[in-house]
Protein backbone atom coordinates (compact mmCIF):
# COMPACT_ATOMS: atom_id res chain seq x y z
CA UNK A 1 268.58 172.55 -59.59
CA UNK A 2 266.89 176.25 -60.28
CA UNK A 3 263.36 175.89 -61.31
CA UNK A 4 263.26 177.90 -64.41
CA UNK A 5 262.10 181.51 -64.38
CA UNK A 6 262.96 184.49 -65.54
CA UNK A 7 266.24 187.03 -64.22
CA UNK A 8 265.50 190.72 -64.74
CA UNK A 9 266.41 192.62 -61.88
CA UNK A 10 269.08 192.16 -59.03
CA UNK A 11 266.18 190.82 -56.56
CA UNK A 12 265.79 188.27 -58.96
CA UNK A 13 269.15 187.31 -58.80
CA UNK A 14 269.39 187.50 -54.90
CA UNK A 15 266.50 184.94 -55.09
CA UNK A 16 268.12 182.46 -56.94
CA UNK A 17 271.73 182.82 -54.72
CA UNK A 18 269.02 182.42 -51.76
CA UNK A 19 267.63 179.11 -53.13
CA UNK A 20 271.54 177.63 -52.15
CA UNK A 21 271.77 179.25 -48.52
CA UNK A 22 273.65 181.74 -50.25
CA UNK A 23 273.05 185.02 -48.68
CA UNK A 24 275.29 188.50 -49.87
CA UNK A 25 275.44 191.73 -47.70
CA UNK A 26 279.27 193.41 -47.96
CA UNK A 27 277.64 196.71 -47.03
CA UNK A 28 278.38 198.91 -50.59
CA UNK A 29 276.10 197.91 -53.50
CA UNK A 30 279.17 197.51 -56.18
CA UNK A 31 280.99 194.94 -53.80
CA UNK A 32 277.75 192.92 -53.05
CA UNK A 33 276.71 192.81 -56.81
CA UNK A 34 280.65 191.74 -57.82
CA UNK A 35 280.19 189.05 -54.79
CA UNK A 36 277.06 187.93 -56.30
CA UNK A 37 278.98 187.22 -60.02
CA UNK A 38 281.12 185.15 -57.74
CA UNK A 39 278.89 182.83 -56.17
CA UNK A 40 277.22 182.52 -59.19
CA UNK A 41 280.27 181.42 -61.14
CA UNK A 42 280.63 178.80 -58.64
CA UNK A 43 277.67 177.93 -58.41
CA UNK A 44 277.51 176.98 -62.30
CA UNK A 45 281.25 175.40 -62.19
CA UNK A 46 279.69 173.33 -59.22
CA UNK A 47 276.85 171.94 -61.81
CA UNK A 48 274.23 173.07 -59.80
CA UNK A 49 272.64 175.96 -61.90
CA UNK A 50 272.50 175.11 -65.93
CA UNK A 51 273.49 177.18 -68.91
CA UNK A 52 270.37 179.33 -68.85
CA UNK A 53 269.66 180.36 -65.72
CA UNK A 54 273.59 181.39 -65.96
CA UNK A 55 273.58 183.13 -68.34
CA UNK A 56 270.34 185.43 -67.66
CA UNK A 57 271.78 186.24 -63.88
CA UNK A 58 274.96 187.07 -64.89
CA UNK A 59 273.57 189.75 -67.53
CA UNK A 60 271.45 191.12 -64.73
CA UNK A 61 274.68 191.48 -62.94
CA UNK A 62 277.17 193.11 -65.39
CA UNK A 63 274.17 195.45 -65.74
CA UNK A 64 273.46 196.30 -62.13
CA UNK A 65 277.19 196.22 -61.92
CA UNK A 66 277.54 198.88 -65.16
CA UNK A 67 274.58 201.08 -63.42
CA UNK A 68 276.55 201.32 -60.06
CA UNK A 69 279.35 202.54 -61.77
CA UNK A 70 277.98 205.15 -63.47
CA UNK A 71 276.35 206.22 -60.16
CA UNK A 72 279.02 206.33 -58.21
CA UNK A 73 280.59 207.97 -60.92
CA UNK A 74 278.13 211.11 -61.31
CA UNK A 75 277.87 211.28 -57.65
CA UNK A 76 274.07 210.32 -56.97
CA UNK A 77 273.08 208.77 -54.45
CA UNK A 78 269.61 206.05 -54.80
């Protein structure tokens, strides 16, 4: 299981996925971050990563995901 810490930013997040061998690169930042909520979700389903830590990396994620699309949207680039 996760040691507990804290999730704030999508590093974080790719940290924890890394713990399980569980490395994401799909080559556009909005697939790799939807990929991510994926392997979470199984992840949790699987009983290997509790409530918490769940729930904390997932909000990073619909954020990072909700910043992406309002990126993409306007047009700029990072």
């Amino acid at each position: 299981m996760a040691l507990p810490r804290e999730y704030r930013t999508l590093y974080d997040v790719q940290q924890l996925l890394k713990q399980f061998d569980i490395f994401v690169y799909v080559g556009k930042r909005l697939y790799d971050i939807e990929l991510m909520a994926i392997e979470l979700d199984n992840l949790y389903q699987a009983g290997v990563v509790d409530r918490q830590t769940y729930m904390k990396a997932k909000l990073v994620l619909r954020k990072e995901h909700r910043e992406e699309e309002r990126r993409e949207a306007s047009g700029r680039l990072y």
